[in-house]
Protein backbone atom coordinates (compact mmCIF):
# COMPACT_ATOMS: atom_id res chain seq x y z
CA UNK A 1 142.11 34.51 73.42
CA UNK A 2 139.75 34.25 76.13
CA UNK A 3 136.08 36.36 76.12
CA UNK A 4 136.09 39.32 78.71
CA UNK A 5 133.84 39.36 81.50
CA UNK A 6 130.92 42.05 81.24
CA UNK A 7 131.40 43.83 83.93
CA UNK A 8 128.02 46.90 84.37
CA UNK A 9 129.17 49.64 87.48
CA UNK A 10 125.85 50.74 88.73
CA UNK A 11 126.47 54.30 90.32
CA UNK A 12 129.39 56.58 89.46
CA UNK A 13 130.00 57.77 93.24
CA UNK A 14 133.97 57.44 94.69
CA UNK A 15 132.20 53.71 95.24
CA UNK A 16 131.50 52.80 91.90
CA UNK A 17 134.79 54.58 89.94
CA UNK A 18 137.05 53.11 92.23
CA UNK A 19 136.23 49.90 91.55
CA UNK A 20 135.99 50.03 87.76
CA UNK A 21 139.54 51.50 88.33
CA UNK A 22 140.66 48.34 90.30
CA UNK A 23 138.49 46.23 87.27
CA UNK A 24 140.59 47.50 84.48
CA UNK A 25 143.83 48.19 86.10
CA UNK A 26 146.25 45.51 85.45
CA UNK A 27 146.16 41.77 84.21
CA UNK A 28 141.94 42.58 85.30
CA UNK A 29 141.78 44.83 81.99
CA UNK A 30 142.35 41.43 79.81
CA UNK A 31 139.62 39.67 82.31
CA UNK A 32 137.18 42.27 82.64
CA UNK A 33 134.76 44.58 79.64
CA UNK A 34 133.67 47.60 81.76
CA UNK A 35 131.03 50.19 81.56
CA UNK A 36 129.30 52.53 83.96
CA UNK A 37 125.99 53.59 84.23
CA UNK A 38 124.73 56.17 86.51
CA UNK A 39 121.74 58.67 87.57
CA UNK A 40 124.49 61.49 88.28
CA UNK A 41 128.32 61.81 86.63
CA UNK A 42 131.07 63.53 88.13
CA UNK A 43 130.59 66.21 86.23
CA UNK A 44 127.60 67.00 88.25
CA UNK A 45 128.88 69.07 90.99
CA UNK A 46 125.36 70.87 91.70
CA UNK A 47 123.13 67.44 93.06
CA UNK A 48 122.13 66.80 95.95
CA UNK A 49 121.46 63.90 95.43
CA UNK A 50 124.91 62.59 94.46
CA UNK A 51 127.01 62.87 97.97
CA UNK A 52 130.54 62.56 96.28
CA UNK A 53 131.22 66.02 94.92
CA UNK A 54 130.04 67.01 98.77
CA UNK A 55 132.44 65.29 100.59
CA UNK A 56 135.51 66.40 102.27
CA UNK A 57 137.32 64.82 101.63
CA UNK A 58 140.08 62.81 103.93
CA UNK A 59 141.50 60.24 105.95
CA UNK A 60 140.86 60.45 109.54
CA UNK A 61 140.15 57.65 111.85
CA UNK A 62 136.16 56.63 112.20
CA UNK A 63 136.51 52.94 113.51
CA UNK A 64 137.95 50.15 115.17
CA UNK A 65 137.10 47.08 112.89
CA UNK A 66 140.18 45.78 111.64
CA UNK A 67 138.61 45.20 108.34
CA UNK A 68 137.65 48.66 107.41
CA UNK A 69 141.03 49.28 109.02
CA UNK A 70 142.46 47.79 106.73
CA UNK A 71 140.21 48.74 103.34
CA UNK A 72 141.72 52.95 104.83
CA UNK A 73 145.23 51.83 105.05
CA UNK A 74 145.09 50.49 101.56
CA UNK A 75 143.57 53.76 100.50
CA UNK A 76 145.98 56.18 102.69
CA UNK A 77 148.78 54.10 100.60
CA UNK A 78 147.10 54.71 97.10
CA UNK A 79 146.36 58.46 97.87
CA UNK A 80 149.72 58.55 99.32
CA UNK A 81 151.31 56.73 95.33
CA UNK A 82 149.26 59.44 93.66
CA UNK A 83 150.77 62.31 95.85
CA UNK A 84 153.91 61.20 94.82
CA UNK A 85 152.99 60.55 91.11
CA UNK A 86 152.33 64.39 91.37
CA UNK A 87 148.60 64.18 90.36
CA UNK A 88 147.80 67.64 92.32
CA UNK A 89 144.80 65.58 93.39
CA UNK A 90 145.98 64.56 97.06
CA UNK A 91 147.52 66.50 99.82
CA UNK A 92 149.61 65.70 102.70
CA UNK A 93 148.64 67.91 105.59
CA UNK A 94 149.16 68.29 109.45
CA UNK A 95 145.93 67.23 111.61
CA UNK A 96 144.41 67.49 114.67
CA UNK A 97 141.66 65.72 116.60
CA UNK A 98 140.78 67.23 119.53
CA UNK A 99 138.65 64.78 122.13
CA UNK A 100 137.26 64.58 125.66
CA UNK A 101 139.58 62.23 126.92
CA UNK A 102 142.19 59.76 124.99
CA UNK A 103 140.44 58.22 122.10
CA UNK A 104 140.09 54.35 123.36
CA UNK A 105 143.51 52.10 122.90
CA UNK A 106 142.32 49.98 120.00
CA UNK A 107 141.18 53.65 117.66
CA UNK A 108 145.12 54.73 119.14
CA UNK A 109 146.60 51.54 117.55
CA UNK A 110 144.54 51.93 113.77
CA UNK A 111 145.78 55.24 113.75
CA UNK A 112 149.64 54.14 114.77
CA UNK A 113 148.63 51.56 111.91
CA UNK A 114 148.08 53.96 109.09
CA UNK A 115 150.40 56.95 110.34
CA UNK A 116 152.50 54.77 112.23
CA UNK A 117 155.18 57.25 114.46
CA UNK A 118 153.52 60.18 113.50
CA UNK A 119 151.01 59.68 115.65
CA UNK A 120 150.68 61.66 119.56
CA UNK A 121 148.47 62.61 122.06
CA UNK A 122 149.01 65.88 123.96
CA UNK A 123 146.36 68.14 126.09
CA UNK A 124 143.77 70.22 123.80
CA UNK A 125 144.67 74.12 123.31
CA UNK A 126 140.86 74.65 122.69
CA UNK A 127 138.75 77.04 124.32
CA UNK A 128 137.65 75.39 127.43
CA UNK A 129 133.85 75.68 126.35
CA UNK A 130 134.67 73.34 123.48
CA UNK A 131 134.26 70.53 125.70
CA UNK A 132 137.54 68.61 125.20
CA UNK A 133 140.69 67.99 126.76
CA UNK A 134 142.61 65.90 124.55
CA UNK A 135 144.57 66.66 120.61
CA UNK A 136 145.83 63.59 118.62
CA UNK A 137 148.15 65.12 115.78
CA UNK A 138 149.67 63.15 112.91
CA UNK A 139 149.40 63.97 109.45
CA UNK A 140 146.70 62.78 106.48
CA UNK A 141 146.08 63.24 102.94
CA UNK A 142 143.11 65.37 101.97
CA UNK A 143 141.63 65.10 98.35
CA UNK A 144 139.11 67.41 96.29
CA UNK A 145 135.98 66.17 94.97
CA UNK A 146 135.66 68.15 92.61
CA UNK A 147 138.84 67.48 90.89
CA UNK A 148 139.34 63.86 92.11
CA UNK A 149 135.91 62.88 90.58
CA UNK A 150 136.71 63.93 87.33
CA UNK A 151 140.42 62.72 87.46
CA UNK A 152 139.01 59.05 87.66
CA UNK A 153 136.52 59.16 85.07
CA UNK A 154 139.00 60.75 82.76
CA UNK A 155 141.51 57.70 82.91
CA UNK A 156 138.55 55.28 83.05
CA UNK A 157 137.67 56.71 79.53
CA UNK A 158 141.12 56.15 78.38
CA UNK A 159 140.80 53.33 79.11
CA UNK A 160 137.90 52.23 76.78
CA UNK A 161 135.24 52.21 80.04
CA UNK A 162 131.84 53.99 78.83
CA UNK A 163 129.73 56.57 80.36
CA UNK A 164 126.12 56.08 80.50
CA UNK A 165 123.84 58.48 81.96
CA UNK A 166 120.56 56.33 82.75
CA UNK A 167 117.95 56.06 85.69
CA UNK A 168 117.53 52.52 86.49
CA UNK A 169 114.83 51.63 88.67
CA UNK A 170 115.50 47.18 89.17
CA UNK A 171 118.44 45.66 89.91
CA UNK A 172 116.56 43.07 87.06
CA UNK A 173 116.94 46.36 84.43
CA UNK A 174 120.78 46.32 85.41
CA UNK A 175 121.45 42.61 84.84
CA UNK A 176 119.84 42.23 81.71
CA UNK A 177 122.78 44.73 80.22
CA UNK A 178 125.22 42.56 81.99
CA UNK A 179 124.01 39.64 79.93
CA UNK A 180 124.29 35.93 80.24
CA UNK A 181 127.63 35.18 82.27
CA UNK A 182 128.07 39.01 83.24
CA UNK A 183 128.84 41.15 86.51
CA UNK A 184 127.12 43.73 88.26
CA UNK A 185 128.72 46.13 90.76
CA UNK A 186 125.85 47.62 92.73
CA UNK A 187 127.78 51.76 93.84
CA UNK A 188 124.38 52.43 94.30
CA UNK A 189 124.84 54.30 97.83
CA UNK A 190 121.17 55.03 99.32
CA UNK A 191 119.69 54.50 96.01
CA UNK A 192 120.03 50.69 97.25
CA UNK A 193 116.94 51.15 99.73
CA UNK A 194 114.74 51.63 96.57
CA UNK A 195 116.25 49.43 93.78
CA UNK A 196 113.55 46.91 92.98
CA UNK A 197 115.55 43.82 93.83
CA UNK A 198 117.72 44.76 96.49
CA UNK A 199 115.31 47.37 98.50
CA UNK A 200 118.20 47.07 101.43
CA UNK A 201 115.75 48.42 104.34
CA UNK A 202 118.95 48.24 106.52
CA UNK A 203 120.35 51.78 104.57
CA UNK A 204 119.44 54.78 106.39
CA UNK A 205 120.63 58.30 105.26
CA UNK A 206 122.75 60.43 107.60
CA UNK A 207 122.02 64.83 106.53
CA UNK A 208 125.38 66.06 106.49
CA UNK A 209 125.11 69.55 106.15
CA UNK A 210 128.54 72.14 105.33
CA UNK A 211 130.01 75.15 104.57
CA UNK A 212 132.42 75.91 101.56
CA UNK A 213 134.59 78.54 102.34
CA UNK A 214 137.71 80.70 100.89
CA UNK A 215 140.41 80.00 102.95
CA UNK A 216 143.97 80.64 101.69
CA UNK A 217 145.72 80.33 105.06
CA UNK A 218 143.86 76.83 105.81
CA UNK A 219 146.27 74.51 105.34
CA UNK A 220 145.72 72.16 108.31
CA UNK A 221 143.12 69.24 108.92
CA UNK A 222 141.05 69.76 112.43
CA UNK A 223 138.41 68.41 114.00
CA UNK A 224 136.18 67.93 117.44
CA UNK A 225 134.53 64.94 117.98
CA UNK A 226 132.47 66.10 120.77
CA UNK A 227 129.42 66.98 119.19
CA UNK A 228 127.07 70.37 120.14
CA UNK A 229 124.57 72.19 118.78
CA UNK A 230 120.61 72.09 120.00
CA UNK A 231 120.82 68.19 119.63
CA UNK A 232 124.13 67.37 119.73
CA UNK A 233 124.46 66.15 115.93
CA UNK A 234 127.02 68.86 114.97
CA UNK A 235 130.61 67.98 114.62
CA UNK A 236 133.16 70.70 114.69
CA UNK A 237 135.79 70.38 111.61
CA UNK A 238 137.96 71.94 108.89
CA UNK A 239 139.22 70.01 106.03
CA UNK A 240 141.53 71.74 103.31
CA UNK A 241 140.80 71.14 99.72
CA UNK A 242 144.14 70.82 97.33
CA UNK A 243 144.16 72.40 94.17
CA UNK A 244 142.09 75.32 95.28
CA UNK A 245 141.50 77.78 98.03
CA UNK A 246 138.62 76.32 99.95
CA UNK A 247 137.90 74.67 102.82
CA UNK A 248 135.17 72.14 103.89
CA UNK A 249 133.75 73.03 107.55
CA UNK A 250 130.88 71.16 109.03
CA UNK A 251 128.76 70.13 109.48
CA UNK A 252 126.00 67.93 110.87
CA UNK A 253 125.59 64.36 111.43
CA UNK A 254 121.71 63.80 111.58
CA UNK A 255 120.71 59.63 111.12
CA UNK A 256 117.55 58.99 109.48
CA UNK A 257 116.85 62.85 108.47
CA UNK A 258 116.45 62.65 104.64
CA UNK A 259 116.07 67.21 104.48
CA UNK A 260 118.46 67.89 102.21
CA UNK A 261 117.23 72.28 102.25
CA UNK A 262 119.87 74.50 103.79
CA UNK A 263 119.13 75.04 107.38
CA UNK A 264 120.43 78.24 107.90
CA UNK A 265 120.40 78.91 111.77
CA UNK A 266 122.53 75.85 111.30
CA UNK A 267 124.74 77.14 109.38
CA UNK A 268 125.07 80.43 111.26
CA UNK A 269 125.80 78.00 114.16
CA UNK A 270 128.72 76.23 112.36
CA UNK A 271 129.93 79.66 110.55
CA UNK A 272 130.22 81.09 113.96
CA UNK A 273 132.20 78.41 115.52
CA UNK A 274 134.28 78.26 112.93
CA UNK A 275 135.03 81.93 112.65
CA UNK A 276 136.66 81.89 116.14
CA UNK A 277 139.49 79.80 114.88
CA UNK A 278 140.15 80.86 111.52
CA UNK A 279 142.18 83.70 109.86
CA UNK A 280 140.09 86.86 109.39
CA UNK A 281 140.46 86.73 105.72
CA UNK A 282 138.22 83.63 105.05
CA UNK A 283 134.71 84.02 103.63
CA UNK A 284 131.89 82.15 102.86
CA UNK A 285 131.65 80.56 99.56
CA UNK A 286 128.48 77.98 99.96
CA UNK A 287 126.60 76.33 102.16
CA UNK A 288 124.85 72.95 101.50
CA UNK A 289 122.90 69.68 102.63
CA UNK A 290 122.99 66.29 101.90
CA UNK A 291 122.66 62.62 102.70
CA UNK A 292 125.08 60.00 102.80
CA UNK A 293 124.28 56.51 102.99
CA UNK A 294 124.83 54.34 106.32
CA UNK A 295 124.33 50.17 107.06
CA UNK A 296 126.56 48.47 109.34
CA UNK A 297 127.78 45.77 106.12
CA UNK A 298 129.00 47.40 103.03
CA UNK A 299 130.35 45.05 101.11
CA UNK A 300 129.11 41.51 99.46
CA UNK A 301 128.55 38.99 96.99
CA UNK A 302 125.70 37.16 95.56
CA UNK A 303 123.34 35.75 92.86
CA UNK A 304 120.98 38.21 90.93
CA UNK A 305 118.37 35.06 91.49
CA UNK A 306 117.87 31.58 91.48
CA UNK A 307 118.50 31.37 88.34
CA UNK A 308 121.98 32.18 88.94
CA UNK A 309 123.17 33.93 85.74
CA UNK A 310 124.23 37.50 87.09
CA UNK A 311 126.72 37.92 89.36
CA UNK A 312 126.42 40.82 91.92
CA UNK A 313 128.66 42.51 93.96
CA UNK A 314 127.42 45.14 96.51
CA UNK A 315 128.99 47.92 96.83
CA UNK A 316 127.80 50.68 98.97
CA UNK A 317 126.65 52.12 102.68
CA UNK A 318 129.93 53.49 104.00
CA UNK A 319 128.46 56.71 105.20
CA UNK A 320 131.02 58.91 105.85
CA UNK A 321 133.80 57.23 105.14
CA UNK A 322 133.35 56.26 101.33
CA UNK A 323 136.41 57.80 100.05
CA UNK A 324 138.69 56.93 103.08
CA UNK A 325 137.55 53.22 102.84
CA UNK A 326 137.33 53.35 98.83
CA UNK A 327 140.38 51.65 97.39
CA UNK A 328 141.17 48.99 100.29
CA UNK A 329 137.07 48.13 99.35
CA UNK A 330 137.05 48.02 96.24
CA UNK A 331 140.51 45.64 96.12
CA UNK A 332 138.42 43.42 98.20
CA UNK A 333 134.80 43.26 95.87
CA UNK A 334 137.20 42.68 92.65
CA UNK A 335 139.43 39.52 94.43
CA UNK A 336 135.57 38.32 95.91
CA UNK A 337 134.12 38.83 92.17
CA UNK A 338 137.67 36.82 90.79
CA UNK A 339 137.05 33.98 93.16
CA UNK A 340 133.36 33.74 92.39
CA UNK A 341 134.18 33.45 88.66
CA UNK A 342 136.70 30.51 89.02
CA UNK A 343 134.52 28.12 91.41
């Protein structure tokens, strides 16, 4: 019998689970020995500093490169085998994006490709003052962080993977737990701008700020993707959260602002907004900041050093789309890491 790779997941974001899901799901369990260590669990729903629990969290289109096309159909098919499974952890929901204007033909064709016939363009039944003109309607899955996070460790412990809660400060630190021969997965997120060894300059943080809020009657995805606000960097949305009564409504979209404090004229801003479309009955619940990671390549493969001993695969800067992008990625890092170990 054949020794198991070492496999040590830096970071315990959607990142970082999902791919010690795809490591030890499978024929990969008899290849791969996998533990994650991390700052933050998923069991910390209160930190700032740990974007997961924060995010929406859905599938709605946010490119046109056919590669992260591709990594979101994977993961609208996944979310779509766990809806069916039953989990309670995904939901199937109507949407609408309203625009100003058609979204361009090639964003029209990754939608067709994910929601295929679903998909349709009719005018906007907005107020006119919310600057669009446009609705594309299909239907997505929506997930809950708060429950989704947890759901993955839970079967990643059953399936022998450990928890460790540690701050690591090198990427060196990291590889010496991997040993000689072993793999690190860097789920790192903007913690990879400081990591001694990787100090990825490239990552920027993006302040995302939102509003939690107890909606009942909220049932349907929307969002506006013409920005307002006093520097147009607020995007008008509502996103539905499964398993509960709440809805996600946001937020901001601020590049290179690392405030993660409640702005509260902003939020005013957003609540009012939001109120003018909603059901009477909804109330706030929370209001909160944070910041996601962003660089323009979030996925790769190298050597921990010349020496060549440690294997590393990157893992991380997918801004806003981390969850929607998170299984098709992940898929992709494991059959790199495979073909890495063979040659």
């Amino acid at each position: 019998m054949s020794t198991k790779t070492k496999v040590v997941v830096l970071g315990s974001g959607v990142a970082g689970l999902t791919a010690a899901h795809v490591l030890t799901d499978g024929a990969n369990a008899d290849q791969f020995d996998v533990c994650i260590v991390a700052r933050d669990l998923p069991e910390d729903f209160h930190s700032q500093a740990y974007a997961s629990p924060w995010a929406g969290a859905n599938w709605s289109p946010m490119n046109m490169d056919e590669r992260l096309t591709g990594w979101e159909k994977r993961t609208v098919e996944k979310w779509r085998e766990m809806e069916a499974e039953g989990s309670g952890l995904v939901m199937y929901e109507k949407s609408k994006i309203y625009h100003k204007g058609p979204p361009p033909e090639k964003l029209q064709s990754n939608y067709k490709a994910i929601v295929g016939s679903d998909y349709a363009i009719s005018p906007s039944d907005l107020p006119d003052d919310f600057g669009v003109d446009t609705v594309s309607t299909f239907t997505t899955n929506s997930i809950n962080p708060r429950l989704y996070l947890p759901a993955l460790k839970a079967e990643l412990e059953k399936r022998g993977v450990i928890f460790t809660r540690q701050r690591v400060i090198s990427l060196d630190e990291v590889c010496e737990m991997a040993g000689e021969g072993g793999v690190v997965v860097n789920a790192t997120a903007l913690g990879a701008r400081s990591l001694l060894g990787v100090e990825d300059k490239k990552m920027y943080p993006v302040r995302g700020q939102t509003i939690l809020v107890e909606a009942p009657n909220i049932r349907e995805f929307m969002a506006c993707d013409e920005p307002y606000g006093p520097n147009n960097d607020y995007l008008f949305y509502f996103i539905p959260r499964p398993g509960s009564t709440e809805a996600l409504i946001g937020g901001t979209y601020q590049p290179g602002n690392w405030d993660v404090s409640v702005n509260w004229d902003t939020a005013n801003a957003m609540w009012e907004k939001a109120k003018r479309l909603m059901d009477p009955t909804c109330t706030l619940s929370n209001t909160t900041s944070v910041c996601v990671p962003l660089v323009k390549a979030g996925l790769g493969l190298r050597r921990s050093s010349e020496k060549k001993t440690t294997l590393v695969l990157h893992s991380y800067g997918f801004g806003g789309a981390g969850y929607q992008q998170s299984w098709g990625a992940a898929e992709e890092g494991v059959e790199l890491l495979k073909k890495a170990l063979k040659a």
